[in-house]
N, C-alpha and C. Protein backbone atom coordinates (compact mmCIF):
# COMPACT_ATOMS: atom_id res chain seq x y z
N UNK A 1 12.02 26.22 -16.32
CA UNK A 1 10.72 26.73 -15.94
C UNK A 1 10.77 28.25 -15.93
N UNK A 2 10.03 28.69 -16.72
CA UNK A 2 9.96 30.24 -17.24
C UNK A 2 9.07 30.79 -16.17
N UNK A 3 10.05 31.38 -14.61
CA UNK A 3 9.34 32.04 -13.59
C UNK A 3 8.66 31.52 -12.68
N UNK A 4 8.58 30.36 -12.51
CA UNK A 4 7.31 29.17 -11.45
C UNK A 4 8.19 28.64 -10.50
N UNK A 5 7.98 28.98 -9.45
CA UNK A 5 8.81 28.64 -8.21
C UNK A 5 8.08 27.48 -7.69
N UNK A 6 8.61 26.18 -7.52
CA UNK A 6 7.79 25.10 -6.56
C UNK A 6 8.41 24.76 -5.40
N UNK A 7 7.66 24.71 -4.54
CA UNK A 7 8.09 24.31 -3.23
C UNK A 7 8.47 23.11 -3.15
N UNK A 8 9.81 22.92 -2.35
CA UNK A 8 9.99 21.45 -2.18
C UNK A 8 10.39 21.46 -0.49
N UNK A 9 9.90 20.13 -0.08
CA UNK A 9 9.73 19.77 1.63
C UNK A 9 11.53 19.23 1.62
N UNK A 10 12.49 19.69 2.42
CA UNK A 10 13.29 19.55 2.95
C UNK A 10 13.97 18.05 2.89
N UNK A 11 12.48 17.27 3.59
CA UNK A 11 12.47 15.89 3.46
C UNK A 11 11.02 15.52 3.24
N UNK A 12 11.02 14.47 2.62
CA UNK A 12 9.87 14.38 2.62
C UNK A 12 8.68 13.24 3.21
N UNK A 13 7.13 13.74 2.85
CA UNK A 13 6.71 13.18 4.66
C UNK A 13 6.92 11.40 5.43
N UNK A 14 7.27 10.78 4.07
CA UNK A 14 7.36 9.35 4.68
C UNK A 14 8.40 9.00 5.29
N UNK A 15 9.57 9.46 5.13
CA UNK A 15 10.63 10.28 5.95
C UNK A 15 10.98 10.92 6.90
N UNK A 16 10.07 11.25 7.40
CA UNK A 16 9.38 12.27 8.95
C UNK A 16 9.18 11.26 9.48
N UNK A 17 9.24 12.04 11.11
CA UNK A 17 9.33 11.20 12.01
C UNK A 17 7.45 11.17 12.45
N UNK A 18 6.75 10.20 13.05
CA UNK A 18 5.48 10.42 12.89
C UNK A 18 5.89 11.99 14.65
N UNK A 19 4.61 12.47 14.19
CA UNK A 19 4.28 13.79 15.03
C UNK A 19 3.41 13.12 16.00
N UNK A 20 3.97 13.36 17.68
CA UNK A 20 3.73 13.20 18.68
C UNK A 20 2.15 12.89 19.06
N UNK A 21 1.17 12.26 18.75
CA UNK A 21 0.02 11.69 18.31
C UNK A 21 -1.14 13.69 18.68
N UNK A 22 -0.60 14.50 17.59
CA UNK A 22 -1.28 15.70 17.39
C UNK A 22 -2.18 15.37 16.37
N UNK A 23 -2.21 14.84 15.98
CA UNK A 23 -3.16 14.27 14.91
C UNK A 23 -4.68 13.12 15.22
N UNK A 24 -5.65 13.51 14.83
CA UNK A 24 -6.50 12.37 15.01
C UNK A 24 -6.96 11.14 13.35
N UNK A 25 -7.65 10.85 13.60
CA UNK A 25 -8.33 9.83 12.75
C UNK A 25 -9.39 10.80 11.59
N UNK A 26 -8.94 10.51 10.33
CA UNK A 26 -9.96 11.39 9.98
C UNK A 26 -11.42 11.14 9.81
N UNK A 27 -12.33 12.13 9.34
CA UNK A 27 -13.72 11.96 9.48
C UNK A 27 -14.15 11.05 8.59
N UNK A 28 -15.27 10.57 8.42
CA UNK A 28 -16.19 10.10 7.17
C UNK A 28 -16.12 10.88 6.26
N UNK A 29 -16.13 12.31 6.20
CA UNK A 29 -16.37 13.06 4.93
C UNK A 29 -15.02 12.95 4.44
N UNK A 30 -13.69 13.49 5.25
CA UNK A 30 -12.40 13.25 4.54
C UNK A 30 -12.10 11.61 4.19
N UNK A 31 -12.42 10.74 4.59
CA UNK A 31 -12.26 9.42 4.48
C UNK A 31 -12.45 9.38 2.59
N UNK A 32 -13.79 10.00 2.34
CA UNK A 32 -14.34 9.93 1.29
C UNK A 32 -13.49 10.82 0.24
N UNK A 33 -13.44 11.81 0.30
CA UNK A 33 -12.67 12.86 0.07
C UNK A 33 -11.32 11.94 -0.51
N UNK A 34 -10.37 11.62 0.56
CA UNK A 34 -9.30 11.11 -0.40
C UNK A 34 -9.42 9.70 -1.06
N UNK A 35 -9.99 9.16 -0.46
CA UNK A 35 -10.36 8.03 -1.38
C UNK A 35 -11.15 7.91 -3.04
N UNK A 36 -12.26 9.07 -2.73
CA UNK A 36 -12.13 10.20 -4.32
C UNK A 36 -11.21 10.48 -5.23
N UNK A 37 -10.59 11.17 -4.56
CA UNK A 37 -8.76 11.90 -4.82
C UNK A 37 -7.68 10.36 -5.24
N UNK A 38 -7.85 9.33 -4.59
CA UNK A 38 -7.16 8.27 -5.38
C UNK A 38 -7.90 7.42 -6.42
N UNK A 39 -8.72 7.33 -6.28
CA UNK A 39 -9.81 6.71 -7.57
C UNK A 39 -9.23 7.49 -8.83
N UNK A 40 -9.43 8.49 -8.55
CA UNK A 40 -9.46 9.81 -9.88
C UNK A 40 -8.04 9.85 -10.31
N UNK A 41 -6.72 9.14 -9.31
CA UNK A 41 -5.76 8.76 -9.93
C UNK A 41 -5.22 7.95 -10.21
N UNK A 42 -6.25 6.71 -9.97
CA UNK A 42 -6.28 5.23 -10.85
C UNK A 42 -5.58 4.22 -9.49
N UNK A 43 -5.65 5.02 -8.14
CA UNK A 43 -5.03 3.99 -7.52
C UNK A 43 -6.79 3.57 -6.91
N UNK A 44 -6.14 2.23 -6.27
CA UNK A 44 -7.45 1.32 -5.44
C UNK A 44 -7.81 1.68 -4.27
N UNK A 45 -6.75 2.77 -3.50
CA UNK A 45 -6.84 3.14 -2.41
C UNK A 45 -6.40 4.38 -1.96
N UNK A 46 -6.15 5.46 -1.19
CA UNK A 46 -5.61 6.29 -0.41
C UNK A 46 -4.27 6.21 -0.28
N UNK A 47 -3.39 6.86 -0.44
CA UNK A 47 -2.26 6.84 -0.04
C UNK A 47 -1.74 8.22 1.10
N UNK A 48 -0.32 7.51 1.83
CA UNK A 48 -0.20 9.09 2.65
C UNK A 48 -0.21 10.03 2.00
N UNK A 49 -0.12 10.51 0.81
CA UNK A 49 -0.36 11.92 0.60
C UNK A 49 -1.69 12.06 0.31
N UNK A 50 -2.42 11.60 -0.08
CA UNK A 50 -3.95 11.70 -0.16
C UNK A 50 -5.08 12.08 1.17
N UNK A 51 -4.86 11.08 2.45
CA UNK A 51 -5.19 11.22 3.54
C UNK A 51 -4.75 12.62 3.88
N UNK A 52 -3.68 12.88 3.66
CA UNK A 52 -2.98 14.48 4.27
C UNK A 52 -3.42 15.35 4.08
N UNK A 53 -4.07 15.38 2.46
CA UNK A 53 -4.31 16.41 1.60
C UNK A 53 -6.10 16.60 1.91
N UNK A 54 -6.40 15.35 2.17
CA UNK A 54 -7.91 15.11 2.78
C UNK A 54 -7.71 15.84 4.40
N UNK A 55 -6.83 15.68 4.88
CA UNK A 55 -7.05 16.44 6.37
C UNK A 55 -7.27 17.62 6.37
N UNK A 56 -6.47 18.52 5.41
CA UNK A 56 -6.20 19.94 5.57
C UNK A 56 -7.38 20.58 4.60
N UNK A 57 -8.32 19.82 4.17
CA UNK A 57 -9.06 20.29 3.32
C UNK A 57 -10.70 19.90 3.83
């Protein structure tokens, strides 16, 4: 790779321990949001990285 640095997670998140319930349930709009985001990559459903990526967005 000519200069492109990618980040990589240490470990990664399914691997993690779940976080001390800091987290809630996400909304209707993110609900939609990643479930968008997996359609558009041919899966039937959401996966944990999808939901995640729907939280922070």
């Amino acid at each position: 790779m000519d200069g492109i640095k990618t980040r990589q997670a240490k470990t990664p998140p399914w691997k993690k321990k779940n976080p001390r319930k800091t987290h809630g349930k996400l909304t209707p709009a993110q609900r939609e949001k990643a479930e968008a985001r997996a359609k558009k990559a041919g899966r039937p459903y959401p996966n944990l990285i999808d939901n995640m990526w729907a939280a922070q967005h």
